[in-house]
N, C-alpha and C. Protein backbone atom coordinates (compact mmCIF):
# COMPACT_ATOMS: atom_id res chain seq x y z
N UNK A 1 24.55 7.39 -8.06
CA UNK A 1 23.36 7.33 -7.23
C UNK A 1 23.68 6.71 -5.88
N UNK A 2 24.77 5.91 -5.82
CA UNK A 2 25.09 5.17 -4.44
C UNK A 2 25.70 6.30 -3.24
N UNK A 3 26.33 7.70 -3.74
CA UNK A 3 27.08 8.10 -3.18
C UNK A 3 25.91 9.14 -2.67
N UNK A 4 24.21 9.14 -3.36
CA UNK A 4 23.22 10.14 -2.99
C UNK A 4 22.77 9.27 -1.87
N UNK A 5 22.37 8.11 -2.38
CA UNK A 5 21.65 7.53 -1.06
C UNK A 5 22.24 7.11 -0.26
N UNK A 6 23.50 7.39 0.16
CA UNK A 6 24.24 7.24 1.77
C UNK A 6 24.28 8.18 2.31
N UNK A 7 23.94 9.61 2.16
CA UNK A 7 23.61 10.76 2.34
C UNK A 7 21.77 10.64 2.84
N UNK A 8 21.16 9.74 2.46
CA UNK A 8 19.50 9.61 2.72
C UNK A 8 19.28 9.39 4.04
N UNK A 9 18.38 9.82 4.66
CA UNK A 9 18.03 9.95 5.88
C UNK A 9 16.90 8.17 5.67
N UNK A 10 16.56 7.63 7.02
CA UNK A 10 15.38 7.12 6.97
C UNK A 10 14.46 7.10 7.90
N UNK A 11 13.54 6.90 7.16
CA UNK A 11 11.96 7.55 7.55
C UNK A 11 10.82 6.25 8.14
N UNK A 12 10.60 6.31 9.49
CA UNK A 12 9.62 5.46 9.81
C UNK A 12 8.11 5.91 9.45
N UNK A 13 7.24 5.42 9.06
CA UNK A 13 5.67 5.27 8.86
C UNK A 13 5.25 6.03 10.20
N UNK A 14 4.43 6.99 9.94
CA UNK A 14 4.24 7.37 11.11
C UNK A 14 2.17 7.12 11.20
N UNK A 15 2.40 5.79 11.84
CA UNK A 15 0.67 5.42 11.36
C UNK A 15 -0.64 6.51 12.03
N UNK A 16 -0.15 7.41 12.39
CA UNK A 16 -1.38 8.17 12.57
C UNK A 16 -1.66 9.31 11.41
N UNK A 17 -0.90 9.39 10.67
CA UNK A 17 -0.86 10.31 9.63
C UNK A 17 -0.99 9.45 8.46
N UNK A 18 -1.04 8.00 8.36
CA UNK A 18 -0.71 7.31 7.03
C UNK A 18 -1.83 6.48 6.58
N UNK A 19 -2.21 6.43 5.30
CA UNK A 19 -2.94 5.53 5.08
C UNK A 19 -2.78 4.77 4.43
N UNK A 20 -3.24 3.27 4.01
CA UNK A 20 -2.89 2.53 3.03
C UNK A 20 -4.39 1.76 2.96
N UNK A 21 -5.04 2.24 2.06
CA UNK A 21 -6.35 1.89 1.65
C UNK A 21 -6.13 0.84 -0.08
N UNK A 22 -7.46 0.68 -0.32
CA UNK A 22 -7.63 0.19 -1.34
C UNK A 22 -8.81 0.68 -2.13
N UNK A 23 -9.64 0.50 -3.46
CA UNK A 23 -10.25 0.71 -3.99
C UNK A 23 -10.65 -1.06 -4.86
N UNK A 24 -12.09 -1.65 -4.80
CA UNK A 24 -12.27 -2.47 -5.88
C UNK A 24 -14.06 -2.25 -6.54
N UNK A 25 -14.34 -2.30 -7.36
CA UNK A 25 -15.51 -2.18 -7.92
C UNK A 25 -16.25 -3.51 -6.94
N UNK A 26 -17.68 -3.02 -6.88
CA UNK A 26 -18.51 -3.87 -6.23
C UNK A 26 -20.09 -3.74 -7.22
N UNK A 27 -20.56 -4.81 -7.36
CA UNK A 27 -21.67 -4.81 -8.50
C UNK A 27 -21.72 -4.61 -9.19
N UNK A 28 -20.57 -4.30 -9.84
CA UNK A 28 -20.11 -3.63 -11.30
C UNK A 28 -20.76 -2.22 -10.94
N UNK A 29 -21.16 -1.59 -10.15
CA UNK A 29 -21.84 0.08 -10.63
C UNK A 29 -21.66 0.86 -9.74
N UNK A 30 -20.57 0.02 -8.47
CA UNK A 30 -19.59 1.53 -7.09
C UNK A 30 -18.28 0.77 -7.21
N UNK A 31 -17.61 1.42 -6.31
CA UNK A 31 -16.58 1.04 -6.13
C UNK A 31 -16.83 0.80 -4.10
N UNK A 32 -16.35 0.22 -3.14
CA UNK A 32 -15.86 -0.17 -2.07
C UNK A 32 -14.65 0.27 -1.68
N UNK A 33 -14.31 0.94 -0.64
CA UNK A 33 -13.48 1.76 -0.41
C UNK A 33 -12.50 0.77 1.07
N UNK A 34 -11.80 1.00 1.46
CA UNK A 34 -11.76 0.22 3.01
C UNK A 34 -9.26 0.41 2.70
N UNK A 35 -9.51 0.64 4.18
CA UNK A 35 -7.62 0.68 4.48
C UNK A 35 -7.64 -0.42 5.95
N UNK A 36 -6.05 -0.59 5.83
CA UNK A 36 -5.67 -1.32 7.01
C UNK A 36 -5.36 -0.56 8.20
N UNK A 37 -5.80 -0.79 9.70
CA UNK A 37 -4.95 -0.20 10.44
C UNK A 37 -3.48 -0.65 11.17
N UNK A 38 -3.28 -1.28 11.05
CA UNK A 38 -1.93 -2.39 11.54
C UNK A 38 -1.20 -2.26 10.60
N UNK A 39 0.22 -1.36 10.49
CA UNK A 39 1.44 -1.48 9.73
C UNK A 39 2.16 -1.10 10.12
N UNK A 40 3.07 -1.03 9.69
CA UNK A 40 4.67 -0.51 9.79
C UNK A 40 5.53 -0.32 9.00
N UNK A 41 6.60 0.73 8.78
CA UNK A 41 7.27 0.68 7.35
C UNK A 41 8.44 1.49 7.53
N UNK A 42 8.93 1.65 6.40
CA UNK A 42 10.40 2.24 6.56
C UNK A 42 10.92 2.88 5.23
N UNK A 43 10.91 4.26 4.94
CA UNK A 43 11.52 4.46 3.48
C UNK A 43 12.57 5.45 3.44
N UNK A 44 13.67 5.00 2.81
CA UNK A 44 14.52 6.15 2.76
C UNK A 44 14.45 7.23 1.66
N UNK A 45 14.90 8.58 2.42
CA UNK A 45 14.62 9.74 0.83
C UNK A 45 15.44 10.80 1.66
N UNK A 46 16.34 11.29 0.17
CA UNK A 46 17.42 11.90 0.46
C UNK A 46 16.92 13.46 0.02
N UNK A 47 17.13 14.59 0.61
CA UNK A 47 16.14 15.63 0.63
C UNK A 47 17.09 16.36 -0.29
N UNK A 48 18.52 16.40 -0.49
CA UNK A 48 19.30 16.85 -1.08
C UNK A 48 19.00 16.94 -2.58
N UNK A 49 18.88 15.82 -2.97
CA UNK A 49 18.91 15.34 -3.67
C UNK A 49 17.55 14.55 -4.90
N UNK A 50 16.14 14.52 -3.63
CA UNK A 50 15.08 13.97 -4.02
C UNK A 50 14.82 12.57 -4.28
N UNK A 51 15.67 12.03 -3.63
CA UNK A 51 16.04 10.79 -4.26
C UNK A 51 15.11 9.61 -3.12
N UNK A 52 13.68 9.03 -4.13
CA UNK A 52 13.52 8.24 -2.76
C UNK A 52 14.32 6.62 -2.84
N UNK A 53 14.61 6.15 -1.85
CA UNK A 53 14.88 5.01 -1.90
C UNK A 53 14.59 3.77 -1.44
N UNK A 54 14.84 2.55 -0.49
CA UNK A 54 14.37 1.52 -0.14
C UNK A 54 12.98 1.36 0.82
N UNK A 55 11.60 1.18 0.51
CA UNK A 55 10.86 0.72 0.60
C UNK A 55 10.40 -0.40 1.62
N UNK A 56 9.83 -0.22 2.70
CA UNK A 56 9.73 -1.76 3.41
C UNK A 56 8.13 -1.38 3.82
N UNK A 57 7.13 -2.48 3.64
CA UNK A 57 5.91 -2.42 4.21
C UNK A 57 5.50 -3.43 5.09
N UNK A 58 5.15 -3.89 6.11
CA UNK A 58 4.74 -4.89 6.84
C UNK A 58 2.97 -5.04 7.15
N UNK A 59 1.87 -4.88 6.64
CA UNK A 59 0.42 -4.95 6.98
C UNK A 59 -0.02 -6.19 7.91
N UNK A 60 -0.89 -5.84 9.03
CA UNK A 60 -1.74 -7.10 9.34
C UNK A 60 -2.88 -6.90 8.54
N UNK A 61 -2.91 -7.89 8.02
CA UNK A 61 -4.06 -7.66 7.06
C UNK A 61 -5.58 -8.07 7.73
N UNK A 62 -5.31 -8.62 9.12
CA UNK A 62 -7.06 -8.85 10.08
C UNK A 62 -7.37 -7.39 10.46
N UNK A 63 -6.71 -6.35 10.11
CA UNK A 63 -6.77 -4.77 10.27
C UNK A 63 -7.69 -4.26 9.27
N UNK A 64 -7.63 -4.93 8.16
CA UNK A 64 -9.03 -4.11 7.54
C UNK A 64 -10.02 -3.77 7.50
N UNK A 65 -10.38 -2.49 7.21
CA UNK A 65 -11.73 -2.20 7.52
C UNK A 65 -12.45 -1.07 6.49
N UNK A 66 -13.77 -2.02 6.02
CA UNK A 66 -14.44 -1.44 4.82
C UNK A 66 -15.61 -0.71 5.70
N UNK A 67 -15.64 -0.16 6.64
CA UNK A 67 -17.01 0.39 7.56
C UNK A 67 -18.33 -0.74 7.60
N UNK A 68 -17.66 -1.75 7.27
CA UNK A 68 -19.02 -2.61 7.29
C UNK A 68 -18.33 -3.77 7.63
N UNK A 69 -18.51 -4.41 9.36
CA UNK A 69 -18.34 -5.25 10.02
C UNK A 69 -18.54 -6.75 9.35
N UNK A 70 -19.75 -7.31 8.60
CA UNK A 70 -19.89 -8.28 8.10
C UNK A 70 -18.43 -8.55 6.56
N UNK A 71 -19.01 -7.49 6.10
CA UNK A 71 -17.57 -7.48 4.94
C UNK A 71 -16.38 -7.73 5.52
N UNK A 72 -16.27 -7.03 6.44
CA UNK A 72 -14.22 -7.05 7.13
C UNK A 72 -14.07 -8.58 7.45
N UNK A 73 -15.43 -9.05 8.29
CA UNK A 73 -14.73 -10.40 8.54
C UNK A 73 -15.21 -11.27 7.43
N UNK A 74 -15.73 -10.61 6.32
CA UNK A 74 -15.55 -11.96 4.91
C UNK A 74 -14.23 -11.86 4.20
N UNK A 75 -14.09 -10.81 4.21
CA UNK A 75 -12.21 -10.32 4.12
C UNK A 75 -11.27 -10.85 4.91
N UNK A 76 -11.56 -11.25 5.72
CA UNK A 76 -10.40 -12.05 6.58
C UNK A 76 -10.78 -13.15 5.97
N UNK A 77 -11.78 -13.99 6.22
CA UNK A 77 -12.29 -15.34 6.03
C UNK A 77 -10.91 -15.78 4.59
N UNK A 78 -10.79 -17.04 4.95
CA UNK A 78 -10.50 -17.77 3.81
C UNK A 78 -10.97 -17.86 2.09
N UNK A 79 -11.68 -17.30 1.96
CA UNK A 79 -12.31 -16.43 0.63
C UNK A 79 -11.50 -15.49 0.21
N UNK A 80 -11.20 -14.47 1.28
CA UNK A 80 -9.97 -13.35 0.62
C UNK A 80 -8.60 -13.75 1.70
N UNK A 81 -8.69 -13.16 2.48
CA UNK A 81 -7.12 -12.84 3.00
C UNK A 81 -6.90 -13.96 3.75
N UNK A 82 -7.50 -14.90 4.27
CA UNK A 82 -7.21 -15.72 5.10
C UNK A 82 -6.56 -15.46 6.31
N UNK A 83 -6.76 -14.54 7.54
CA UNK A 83 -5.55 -13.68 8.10
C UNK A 83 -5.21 -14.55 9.09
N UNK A 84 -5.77 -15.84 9.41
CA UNK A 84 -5.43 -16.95 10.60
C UNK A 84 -4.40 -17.53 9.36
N UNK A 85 -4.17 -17.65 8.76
CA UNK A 85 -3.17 -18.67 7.89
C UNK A 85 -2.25 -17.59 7.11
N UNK A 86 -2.49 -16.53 7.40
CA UNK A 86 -1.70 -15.88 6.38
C UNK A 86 -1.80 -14.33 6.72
N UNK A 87 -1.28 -13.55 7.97
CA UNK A 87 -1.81 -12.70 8.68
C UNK A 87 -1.05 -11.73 8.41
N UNK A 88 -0.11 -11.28 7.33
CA UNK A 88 0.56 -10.23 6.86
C UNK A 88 0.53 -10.33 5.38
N UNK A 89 0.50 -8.98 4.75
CA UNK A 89 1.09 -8.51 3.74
C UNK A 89 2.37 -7.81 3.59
N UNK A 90 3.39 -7.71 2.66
CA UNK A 90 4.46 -6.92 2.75
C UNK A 90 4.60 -6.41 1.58
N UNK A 91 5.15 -5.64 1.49
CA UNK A 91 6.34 -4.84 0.36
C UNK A 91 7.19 -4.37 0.49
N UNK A 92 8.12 -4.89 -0.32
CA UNK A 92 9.74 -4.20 -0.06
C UNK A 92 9.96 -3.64 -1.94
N UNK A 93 10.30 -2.29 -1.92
CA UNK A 93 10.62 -1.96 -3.22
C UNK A 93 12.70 -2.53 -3.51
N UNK A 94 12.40 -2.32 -5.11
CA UNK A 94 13.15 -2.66 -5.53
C UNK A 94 14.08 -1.73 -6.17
N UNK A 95 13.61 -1.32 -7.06
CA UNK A 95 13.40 -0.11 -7.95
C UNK A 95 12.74 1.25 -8.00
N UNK A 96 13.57 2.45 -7.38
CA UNK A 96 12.59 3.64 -7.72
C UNK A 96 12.93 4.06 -9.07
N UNK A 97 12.16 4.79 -9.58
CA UNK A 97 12.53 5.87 -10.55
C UNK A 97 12.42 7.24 -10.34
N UNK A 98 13.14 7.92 -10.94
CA UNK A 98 12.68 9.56 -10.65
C UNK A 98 12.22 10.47 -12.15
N UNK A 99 11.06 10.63 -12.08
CA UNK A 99 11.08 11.95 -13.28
C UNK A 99 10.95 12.92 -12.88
N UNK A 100 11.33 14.33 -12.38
CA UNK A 100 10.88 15.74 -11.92
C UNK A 100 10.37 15.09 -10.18
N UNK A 101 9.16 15.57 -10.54
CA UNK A 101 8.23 14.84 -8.84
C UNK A 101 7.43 13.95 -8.62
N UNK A 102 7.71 12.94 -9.76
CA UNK A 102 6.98 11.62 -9.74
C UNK A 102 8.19 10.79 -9.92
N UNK A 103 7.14 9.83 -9.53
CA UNK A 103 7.82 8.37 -8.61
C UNK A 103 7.47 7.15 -9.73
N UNK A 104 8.34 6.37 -9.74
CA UNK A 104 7.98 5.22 -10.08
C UNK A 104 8.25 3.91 -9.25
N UNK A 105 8.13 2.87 -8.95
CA UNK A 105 8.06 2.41 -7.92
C UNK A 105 8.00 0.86 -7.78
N UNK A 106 8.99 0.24 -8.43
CA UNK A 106 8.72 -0.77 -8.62
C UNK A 106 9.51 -2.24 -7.48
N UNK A 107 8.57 -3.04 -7.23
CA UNK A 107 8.77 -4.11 -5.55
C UNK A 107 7.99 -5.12 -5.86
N UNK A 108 8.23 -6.03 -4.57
CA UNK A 108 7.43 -7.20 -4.59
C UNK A 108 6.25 -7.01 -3.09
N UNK A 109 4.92 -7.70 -3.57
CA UNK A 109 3.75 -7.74 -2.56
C UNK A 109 4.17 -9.39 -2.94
N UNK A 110 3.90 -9.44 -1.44
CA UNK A 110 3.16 -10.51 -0.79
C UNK A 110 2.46 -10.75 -0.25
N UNK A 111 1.37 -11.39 -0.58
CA UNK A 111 0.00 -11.25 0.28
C UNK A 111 -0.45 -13.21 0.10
N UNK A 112 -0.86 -13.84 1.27
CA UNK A 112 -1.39 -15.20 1.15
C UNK A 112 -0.49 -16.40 0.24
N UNK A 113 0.31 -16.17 0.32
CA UNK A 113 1.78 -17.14 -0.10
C UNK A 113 2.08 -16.56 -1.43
N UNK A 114 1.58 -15.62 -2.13
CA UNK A 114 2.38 -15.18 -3.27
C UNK A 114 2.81 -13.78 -3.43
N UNK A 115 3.68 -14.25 -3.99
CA UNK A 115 4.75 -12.87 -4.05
C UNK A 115 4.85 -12.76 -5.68
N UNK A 116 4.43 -11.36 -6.28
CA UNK A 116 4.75 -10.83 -7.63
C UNK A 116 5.37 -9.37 -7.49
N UNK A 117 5.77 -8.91 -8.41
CA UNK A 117 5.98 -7.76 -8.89
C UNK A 117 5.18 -7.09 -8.87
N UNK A 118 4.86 -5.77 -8.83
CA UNK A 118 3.58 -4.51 -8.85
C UNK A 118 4.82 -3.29 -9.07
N UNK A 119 3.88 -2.18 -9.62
CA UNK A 119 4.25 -0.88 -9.59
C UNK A 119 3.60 -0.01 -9.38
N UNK A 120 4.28 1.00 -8.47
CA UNK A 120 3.35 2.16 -7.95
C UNK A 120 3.89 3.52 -8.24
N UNK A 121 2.53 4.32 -8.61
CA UNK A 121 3.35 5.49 -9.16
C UNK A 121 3.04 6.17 -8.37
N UNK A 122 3.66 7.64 -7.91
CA UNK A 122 3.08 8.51 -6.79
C UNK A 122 4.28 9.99 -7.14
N UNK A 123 3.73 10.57 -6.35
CA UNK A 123 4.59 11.76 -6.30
C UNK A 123 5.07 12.62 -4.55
N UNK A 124 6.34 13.10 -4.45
CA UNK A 124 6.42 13.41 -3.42
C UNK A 124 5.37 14.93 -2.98
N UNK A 125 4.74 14.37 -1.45
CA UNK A 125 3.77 15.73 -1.01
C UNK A 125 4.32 16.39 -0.59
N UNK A 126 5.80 16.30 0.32
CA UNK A 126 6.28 17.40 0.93
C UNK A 126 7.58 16.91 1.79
N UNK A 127 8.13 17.74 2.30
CA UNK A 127 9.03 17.48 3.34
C UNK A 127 8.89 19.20 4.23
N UNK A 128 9.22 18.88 5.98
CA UNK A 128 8.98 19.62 6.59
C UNK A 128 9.28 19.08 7.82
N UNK A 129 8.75 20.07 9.56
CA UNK A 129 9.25 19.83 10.59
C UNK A 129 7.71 19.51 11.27
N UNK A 130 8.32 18.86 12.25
CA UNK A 130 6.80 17.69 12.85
C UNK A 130 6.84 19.22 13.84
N UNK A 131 5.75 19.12 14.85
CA UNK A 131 5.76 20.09 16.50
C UNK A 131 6.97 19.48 16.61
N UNK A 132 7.47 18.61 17.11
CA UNK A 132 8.88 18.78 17.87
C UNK A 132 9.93 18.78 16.99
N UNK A 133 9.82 19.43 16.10
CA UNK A 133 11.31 19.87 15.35
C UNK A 133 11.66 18.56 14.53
N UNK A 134 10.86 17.26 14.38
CA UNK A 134 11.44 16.10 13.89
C UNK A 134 10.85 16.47 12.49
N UNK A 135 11.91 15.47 11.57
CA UNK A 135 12.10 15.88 9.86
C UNK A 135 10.91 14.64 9.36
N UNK A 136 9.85 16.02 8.30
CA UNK A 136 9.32 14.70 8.22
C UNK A 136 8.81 14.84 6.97
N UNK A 137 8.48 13.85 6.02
CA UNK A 137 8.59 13.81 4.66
C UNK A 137 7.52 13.28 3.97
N UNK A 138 6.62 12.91 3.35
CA UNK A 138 4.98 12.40 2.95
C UNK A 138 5.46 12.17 1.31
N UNK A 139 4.79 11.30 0.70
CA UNK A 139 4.31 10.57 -0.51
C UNK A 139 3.13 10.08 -0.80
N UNK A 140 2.66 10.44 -2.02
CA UNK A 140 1.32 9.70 -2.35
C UNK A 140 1.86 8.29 -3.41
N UNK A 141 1.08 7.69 -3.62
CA UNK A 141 1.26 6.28 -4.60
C UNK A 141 0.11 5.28 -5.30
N UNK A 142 -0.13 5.33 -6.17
CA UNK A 142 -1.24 4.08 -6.31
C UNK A 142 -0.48 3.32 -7.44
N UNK A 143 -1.40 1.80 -7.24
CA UNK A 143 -1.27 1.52 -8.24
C UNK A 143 -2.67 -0.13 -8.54
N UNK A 144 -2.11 -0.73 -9.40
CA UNK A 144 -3.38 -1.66 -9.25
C UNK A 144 -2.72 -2.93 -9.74
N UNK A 145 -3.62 -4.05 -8.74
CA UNK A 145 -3.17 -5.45 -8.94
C UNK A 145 -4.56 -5.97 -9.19
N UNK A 146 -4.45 -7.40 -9.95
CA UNK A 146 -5.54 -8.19 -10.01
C UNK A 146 -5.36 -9.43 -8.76
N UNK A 147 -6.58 -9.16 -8.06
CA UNK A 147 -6.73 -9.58 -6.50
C UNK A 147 -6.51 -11.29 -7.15
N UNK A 148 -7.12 -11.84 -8.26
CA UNK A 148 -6.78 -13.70 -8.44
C UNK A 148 -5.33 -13.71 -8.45
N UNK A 149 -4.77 -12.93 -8.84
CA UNK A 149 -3.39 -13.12 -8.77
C UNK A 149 -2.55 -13.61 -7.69
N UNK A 150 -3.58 -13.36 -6.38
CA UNK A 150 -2.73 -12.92 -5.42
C UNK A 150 -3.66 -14.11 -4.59
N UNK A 151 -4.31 -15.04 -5.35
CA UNK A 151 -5.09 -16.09 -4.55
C UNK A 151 -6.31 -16.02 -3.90
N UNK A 152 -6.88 -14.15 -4.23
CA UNK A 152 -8.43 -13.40 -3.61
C UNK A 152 -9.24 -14.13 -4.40
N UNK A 153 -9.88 -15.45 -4.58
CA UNK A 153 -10.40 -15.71 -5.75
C UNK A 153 -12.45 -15.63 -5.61
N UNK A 154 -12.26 -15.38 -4.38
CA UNK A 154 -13.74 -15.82 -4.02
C UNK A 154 -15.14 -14.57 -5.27
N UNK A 155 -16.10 -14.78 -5.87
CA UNK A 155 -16.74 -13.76 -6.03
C UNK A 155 -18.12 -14.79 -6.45
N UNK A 156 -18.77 -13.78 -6.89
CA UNK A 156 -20.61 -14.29 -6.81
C UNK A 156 -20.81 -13.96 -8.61
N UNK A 157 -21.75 -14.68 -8.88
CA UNK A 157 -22.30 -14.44 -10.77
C UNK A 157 -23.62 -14.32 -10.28
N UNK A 158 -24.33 -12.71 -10.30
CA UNK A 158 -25.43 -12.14 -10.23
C UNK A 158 -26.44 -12.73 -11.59
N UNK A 159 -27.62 -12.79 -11.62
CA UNK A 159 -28.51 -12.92 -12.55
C UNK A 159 -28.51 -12.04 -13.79
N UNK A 160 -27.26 -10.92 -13.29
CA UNK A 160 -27.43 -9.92 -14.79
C UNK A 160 -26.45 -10.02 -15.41
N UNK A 161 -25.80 -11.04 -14.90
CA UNK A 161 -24.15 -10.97 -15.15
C UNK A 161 -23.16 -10.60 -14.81
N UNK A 162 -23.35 -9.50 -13.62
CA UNK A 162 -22.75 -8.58 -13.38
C UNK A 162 -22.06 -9.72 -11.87
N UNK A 163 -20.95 -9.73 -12.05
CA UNK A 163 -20.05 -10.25 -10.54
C UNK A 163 -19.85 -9.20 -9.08
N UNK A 164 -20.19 -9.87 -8.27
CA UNK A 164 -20.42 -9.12 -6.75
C UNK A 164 -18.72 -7.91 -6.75
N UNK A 165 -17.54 -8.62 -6.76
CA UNK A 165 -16.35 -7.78 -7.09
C UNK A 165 -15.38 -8.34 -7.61
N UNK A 166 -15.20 -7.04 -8.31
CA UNK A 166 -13.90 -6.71 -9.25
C UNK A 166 -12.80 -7.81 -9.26
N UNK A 167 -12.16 -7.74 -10.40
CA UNK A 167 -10.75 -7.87 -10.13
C UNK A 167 -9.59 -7.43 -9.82
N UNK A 168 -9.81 -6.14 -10.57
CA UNK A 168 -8.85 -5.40 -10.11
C UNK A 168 -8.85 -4.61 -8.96
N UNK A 169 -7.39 -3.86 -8.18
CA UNK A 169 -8.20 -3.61 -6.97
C UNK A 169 -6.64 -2.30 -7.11
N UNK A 170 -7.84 -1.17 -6.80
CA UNK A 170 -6.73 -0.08 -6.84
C UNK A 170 -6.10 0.38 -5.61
N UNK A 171 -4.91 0.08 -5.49
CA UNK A 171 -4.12 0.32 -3.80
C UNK A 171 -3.81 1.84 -3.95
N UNK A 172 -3.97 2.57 -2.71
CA UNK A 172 -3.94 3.93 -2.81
C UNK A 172 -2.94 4.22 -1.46
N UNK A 173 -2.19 4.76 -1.23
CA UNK A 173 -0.98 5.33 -0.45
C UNK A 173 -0.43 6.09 -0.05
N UNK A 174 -1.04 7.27 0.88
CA UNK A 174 -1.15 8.30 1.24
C UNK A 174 0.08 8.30 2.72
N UNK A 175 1.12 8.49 2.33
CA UNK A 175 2.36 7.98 3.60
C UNK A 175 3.15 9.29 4.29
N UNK A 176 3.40 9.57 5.34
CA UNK A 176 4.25 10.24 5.94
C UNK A 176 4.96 9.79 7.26
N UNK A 177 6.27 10.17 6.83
CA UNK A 177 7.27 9.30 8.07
C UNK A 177 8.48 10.34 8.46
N UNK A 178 8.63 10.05 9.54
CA UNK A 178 9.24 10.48 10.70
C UNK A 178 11.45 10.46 10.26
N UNK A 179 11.66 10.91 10.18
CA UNK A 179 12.80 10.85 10.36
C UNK A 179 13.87 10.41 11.11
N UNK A 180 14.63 9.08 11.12
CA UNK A 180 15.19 8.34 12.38
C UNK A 180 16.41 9.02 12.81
């Protein structure tokens, strides 16, 4: 495998084509939808071969945005992301896997001083040529973390029982990058 991925091209994030959203239940009975706009990233994938490889994500996480102005800045606030004390998220993978055209995907997030393990599964969307002839390659990915994990601890205990949001929070990863 070492002698495929020195043969791998790498691929910058090309943020007008990319998204990196999230998904968490809200009232127990929707879900809340909202992505970052501030990132940057870097993945290598060898076209020969299919082979994706090293992983790098950089987020400002004061970039989020759930379409609802009051929410984004309770999301920054010290309740969730804290983004004055703690103004990036990252991921760097560790581990891919390959079965056929799915991905396995395993790295470390860091978000608000902790860093764990996560895995993301996804499959490759394509590879192809940008308008100017540049090589360019797309992946989908999700996967899901529990936001206390990660120090998100803030939430509300409604009169029915039901908590304002979730724990879990489904990251969704819709990526295409540029060829260096």
């Amino acid at each position: 495998m070492a002698s495929s991925l020195a043969l791998a091209g790498t691929y910058q994030v090309d943020l007008d084509h990319t998204n990196i959203g999230f998904r968490v239940k809200h009232l127990m009975v929707s879900k809340v939808r909202g992505q970052f706009g501030k990132f940057q990233g870097s993945f290598d994938y060898d076209e020969k071969t299919h082979i994706l490889g090293q992983i790098q994500t950089v987020i400002q996480v004061d970039s989020v945005n759930t379409d609802n102005e009051k929410r984004d800045n309770h999301l920054k606030s010290p309740d969730f992301f804290d983004a004055q004390n703690h103004p990036k998220m990252t991921f760097t993978s560790e581990k891919v896997n390959r079965s056929g055209a799915d991905y396995e995907v395993i790295g470390t997030l860091s978000l608000k001083g902790v860093s764990k393990k996560i895995t993301l599964k996804g499959e490759l969307t394509g590879v192809g040529k940008g308008f100017k002839g540049e090589k360019r390659a797309g992946f989908e990915a999700r996967g899901m973390i529990n936001r206390k994990e990660f120090g998100l601890e803030w939430n509300k205990t409604l009169e029915t029982g039901a908590v304002v949001v979730g724990d879990d929070v489904e990251l969704i990863l819709e990526v295409e990058g540029i060829e260096q």
